[in-house]
Protein backbone atom coordinates (compact mmCIF):
# COMPACT_ATOMS: atom_id res chain seq x y z
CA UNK A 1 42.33 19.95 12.41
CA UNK A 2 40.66 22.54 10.56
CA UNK A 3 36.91 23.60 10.55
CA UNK A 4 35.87 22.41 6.90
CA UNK A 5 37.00 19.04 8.50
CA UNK A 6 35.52 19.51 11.75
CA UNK A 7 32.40 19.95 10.40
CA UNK A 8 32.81 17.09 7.09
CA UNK A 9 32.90 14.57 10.37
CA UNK A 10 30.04 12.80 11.29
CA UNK A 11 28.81 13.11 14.87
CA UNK A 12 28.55 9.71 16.90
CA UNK A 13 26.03 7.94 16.37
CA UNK A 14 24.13 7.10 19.68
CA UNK A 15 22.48 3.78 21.02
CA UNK A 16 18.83 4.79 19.39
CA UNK A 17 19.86 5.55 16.32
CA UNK A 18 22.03 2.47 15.49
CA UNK A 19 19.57 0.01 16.95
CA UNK A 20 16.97 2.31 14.56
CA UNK A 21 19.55 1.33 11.83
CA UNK A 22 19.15 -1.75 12.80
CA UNK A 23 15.63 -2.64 13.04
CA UNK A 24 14.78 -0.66 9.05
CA UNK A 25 17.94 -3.61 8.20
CA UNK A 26 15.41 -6.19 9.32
CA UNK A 27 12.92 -4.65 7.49
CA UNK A 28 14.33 -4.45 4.35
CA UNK A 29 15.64 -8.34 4.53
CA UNK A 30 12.26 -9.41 5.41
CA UNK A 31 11.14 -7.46 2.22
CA UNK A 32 9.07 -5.25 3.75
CA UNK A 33 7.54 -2.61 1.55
CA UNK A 34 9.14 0.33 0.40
CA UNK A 35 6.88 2.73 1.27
CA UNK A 36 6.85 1.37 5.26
CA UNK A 37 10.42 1.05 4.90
CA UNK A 38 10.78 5.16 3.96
CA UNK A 39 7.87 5.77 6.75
CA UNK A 40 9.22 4.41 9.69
CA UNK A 41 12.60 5.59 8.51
CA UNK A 42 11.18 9.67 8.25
CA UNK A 43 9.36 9.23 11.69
CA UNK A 44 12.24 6.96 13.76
CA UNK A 45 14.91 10.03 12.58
CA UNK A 46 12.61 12.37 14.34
CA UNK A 47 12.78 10.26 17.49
CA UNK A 48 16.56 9.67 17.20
CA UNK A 49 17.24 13.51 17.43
CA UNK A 50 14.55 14.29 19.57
CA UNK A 51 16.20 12.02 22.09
CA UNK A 52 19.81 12.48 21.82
CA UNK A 53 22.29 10.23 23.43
CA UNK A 54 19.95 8.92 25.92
CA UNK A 55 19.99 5.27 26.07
CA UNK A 56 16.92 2.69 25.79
CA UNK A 57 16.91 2.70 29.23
CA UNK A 58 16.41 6.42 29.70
CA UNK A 59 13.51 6.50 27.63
CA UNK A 60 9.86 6.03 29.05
CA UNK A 61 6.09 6.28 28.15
CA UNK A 62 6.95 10.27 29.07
CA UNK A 63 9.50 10.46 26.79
CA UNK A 64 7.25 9.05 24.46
CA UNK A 65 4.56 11.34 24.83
CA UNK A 66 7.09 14.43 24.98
CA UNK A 67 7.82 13.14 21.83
CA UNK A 68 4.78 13.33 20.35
CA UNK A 69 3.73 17.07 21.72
CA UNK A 70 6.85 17.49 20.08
CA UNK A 71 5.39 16.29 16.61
CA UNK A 72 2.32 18.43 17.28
CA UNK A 73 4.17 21.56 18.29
CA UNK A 74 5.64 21.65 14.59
CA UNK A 75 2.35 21.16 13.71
CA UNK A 76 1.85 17.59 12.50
CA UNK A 77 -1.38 16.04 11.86
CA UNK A 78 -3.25 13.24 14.77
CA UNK A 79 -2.59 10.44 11.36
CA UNK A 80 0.81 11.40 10.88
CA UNK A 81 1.31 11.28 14.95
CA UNK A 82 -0.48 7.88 15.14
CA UNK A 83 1.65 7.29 12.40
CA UNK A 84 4.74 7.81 14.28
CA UNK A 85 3.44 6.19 17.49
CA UNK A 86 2.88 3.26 15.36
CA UNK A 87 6.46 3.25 13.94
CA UNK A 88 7.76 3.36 17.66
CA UNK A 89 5.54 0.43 18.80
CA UNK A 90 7.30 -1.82 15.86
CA UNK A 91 10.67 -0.87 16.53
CA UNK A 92 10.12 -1.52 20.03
CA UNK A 93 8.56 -4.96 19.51
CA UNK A 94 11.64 -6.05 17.54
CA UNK A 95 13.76 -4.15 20.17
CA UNK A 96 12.57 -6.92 22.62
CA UNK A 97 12.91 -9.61 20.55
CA UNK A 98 16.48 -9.09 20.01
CA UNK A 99 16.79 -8.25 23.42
CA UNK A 100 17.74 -5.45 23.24
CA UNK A 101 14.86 -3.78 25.53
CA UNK A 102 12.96 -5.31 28.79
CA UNK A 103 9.14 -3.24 28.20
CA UNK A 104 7.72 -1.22 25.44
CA UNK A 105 6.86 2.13 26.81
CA UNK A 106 5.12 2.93 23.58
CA UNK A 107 2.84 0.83 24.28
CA UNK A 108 1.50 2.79 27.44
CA UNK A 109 0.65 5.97 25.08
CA UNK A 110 -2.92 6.01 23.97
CA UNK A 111 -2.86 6.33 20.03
CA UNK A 112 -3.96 9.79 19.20
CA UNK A 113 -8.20 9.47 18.42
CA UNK A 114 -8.95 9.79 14.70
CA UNK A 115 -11.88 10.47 12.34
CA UNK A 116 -13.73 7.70 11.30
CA UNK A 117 -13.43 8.55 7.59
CA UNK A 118 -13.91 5.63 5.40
CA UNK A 119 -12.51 5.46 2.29
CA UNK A 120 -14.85 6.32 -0.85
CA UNK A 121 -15.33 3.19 -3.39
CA UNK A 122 -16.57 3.41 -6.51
CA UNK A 123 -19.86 1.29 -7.43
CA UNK A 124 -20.22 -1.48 -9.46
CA UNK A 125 -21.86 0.31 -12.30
CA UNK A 126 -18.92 2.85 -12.03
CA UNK A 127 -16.09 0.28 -12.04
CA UNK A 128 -18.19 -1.41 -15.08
CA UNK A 129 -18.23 1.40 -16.92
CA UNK A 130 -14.68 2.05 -17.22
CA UNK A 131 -14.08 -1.68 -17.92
CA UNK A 132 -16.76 -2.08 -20.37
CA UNK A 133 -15.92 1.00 -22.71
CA UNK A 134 -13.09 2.15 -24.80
CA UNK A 135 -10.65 3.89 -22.97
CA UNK A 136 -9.62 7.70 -23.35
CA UNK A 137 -7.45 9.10 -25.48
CA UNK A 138 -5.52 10.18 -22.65
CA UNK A 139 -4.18 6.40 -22.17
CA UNK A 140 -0.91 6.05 -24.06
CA UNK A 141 -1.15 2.71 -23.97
CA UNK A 142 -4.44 1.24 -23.95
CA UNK A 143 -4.09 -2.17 -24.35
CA UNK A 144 -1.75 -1.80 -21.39
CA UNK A 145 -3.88 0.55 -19.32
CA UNK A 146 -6.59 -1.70 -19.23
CA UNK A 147 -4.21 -4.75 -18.36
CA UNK A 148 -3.62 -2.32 -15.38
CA UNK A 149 -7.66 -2.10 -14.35
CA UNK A 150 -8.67 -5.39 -14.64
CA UNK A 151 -5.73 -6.85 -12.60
CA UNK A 152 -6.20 -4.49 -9.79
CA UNK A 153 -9.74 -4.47 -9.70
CA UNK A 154 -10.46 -7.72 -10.50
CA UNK A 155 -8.00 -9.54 -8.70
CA UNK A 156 -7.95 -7.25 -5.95
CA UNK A 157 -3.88 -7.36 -5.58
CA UNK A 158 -1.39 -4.65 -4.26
CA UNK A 159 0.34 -1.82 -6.76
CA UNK A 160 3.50 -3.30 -5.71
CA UNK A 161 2.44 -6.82 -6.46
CA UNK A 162 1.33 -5.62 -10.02
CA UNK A 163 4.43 -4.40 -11.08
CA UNK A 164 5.99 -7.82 -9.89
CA UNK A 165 4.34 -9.39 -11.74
CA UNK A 166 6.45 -11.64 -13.90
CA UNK A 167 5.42 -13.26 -17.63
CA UNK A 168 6.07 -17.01 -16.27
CA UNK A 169 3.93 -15.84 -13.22
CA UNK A 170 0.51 -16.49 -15.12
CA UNK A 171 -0.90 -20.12 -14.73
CA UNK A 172 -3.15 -19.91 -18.10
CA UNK A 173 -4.47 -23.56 -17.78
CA UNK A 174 -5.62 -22.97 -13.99
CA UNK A 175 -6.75 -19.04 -14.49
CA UNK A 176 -4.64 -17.85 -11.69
CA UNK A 177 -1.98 -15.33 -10.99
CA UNK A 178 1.28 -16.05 -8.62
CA UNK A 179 1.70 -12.62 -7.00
CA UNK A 180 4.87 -12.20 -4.33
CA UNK A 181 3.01 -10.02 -1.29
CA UNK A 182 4.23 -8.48 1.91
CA UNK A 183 7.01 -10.22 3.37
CA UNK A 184 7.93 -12.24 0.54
CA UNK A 185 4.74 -14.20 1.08
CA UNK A 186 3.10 -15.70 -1.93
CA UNK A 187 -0.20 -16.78 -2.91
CA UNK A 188 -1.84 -17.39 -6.02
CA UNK A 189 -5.08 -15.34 -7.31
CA UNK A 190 -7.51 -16.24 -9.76
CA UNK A 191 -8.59 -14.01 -12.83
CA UNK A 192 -11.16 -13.89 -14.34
CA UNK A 193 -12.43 -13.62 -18.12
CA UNK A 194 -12.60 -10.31 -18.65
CA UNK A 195 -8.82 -10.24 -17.70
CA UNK A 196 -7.60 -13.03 -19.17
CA UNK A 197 -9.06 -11.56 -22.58
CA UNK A 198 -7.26 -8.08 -21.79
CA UNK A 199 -4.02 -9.88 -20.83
CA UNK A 200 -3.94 -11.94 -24.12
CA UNK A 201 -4.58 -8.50 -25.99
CA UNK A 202 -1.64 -6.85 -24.57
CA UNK A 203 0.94 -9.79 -25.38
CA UNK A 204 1.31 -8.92 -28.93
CA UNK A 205 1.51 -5.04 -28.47
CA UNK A 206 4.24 -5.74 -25.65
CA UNK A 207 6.41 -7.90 -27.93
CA UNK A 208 5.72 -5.04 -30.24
CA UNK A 209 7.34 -2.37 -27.42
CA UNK A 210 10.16 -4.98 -26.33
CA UNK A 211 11.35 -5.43 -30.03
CA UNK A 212 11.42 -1.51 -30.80
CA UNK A 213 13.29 -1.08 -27.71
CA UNK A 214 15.66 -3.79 -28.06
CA UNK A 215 14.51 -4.90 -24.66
CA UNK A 216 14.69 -8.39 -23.19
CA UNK A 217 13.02 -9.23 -19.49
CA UNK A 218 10.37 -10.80 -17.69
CA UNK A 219 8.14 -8.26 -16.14
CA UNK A 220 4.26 -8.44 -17.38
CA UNK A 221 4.08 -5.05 -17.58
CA UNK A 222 6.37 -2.35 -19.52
CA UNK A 223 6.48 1.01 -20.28
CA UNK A 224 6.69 2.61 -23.95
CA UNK A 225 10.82 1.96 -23.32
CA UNK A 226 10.58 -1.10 -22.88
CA UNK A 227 11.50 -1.55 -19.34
CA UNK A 228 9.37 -2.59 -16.18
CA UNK A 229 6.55 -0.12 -14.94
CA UNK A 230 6.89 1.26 -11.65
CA UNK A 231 4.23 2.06 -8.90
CA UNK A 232 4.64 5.75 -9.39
CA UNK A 233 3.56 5.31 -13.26
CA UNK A 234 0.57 3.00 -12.38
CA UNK A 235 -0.64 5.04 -9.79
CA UNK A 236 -0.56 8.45 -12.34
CA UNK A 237 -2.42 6.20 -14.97
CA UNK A 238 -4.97 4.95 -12.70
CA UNK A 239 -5.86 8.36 -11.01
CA UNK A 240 -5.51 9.98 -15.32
CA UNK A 241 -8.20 7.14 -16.63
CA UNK A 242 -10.52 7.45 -13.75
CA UNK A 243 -10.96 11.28 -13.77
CA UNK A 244 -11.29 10.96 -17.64
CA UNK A 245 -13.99 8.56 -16.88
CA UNK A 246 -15.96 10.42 -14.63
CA UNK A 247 -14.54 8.97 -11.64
CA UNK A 248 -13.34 11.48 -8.26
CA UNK A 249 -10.16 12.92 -8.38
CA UNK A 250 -8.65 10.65 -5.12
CA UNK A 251 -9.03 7.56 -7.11
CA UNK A 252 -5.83 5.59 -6.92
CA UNK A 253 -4.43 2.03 -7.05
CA UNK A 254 -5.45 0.80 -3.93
CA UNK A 255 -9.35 2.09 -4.23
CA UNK A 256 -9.52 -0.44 -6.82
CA UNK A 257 -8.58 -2.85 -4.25
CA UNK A 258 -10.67 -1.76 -2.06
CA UNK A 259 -13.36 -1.77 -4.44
CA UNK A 260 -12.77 -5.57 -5.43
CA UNK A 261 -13.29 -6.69 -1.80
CA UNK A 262 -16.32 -4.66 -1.03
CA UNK A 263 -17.86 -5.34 -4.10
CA UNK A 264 -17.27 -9.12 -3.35
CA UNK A 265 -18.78 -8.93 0.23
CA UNK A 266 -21.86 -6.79 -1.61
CA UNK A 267 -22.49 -9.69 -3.46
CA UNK A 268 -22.01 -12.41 -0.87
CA UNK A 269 -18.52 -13.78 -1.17
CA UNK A 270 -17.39 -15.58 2.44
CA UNK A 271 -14.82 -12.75 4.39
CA UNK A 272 -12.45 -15.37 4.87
CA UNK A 273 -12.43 -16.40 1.01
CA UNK A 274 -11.87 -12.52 0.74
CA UNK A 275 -8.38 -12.57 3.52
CA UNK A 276 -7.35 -15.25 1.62
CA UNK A 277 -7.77 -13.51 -2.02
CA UNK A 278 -6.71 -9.88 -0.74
CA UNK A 279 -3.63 -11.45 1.17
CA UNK A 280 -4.84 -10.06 4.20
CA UNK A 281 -2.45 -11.90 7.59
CA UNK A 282 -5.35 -10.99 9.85
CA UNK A 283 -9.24 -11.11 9.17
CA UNK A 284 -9.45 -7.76 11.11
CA UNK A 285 -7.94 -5.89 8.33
CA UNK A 286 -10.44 -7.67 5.52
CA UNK A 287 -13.12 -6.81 8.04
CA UNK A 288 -12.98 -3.12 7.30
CA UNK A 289 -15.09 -4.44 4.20
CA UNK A 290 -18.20 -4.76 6.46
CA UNK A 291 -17.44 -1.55 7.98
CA UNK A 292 -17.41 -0.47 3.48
CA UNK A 293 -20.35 -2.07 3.03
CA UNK A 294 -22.24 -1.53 6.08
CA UNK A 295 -22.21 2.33 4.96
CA UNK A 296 -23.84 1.52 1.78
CA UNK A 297 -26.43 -0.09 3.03
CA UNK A 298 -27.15 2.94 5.66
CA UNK A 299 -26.99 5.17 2.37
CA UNK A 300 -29.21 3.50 0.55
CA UNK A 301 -31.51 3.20 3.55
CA UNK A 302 -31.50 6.84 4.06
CA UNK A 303 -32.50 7.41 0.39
CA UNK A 304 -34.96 5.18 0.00
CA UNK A 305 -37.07 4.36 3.19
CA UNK A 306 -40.35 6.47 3.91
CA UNK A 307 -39.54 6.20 7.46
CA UNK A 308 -36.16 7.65 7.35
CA UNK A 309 -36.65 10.57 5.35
């Protein structure tokens, strides 16, 4: 055999790596998202070659953290560590599931201690004034674009459930939106004025794009070809419109998300009512909201009280 088809050959795979090919299967049939999918995949490769042909039952909590001083020694961050040590716990938890494992040694290894750094929101006055006012000029499509804000912001729902988003999905006679979430989960949102009006507006200019184009679908929202938006495109319009608007520069899909529910809690909506509206499987992820607005009030505290200046 010669070398050019020595090397063309694949090498083995070994008992890690297929059972890794395994577990991102499951993920992808229980429609995970994307974006977790490519994750786990980038940081489960590294573990695959780190470990070789050893078998699950060669690895331990020491392999695990070898692992990890591994990461560090090529000079990855403590999140994108975590990050990894996170990936490992998961495909260990389905390992044993399928029975394919006895313990989770992942699951001795401390996770690696991070900043508390909470995400920045913008206020309500701030969010306002991007909804209230003509767009930019920098929005090529404006009745779209703001089809984009209100729908993030104001129903608080996922990038990836936006672009989902399906004509026949809008309820008009019960003001609510049927958006598909993590793991094929569904659950219906309600919208308010404000959106409804900027929905309505859009309809005609869409059938405008869709008969230009030729183009015949579903999804709510299109770009100029005529074809369904994608994440990427939403997220370079958001972060465009909110510079333009005065807004910082790391504004992105998801802060509008997080704005929705932190503005909601500001204002006194239940946190369960919140879970419920942001999707949320446990209350401890909606309950970084308190931690949100707990740090505005301390702000404003700060600013304002004699006996804390």
């Amino acid at each position: 055999m010669s070398s050019a088809k020595t090397a063309a050959m694949k090498a083995p795979r070994g008992p890690v790596q297929k059972g890794i090919e395994k577990f991102l299967r499951a993920l992808r049939e229980k429609n995970s998202s994307p974006h977790t999918i490519k994750a786990y995949a980038t940081d489960l490769e590294q573990f695959s070659e780190f470990v070789g042909d050893i078998g699950w039952s060669g690895i331990d909590h020491v392999t695990v953290r070898s692992f990890l001083s591994h990461l560090y020694d090529r000079g990855l961050s403590k999140t994108s560590v975590a990050r990894a040590l996170a990936a490992l716990r998961s495909l260990y938890k389905w390992l044993g599931r399928e029975g394919l494992v006895m313990q989770n040694p992942a699951k001795l290894v401390a996770t690696p201690k991070l900043p508390k750094k909470l995400p920045r929101v913008p206020t309500i006055e701030e969010m306002n004034s991007v909804l209230d006012a003509q767009l930019p000029e920098t929005a090529s499509f404006p009745e779209r674009d703001r089809v984009i804000f209100e729908l993030l912001y104001g129903c608080g729902i996922r990038n990836s459930e936006l672009v989902g988003i399906d004509l026949e999905d809008i309820h008009w006679n019960r003001e609510a939106i049927l958006v598909r979430g993590k793991g094929k989960k569904q659950r219906l949102v309600p919208f308010g004025e404000s959106a409804n009006v900027a929905v309505r507006d859009y309809m005609s200019a869409r059938q405008t794009v869709m008969s230009e184009n030729k183009a015949s679908h579903s999804a709510l929202l299109v770009n100029r070809r005529g074809g369904r938006i994608t994440t990427r495109s939403i997220g370079r319009i958001v972060k465009s419109i909110a510079i333009a608007k005065g807004l910082p520069s790391d504004v992105h899909p998801h802060t509008l998300r997080h704005a929705f529910g932190t503005h909601m809690l500001e204002e006194g909506a239940d946190l369960r009512a919140i879970q419920e509206l942001l999707g949320h499987e446990r209350l401890s992820t909606t309950q970084r909201y308190t931690q949100l607005s707990t740090a505005k009030v301390m702000e404003v505290y700060d600013s304002t009280h004699p006996r804390a200046k």
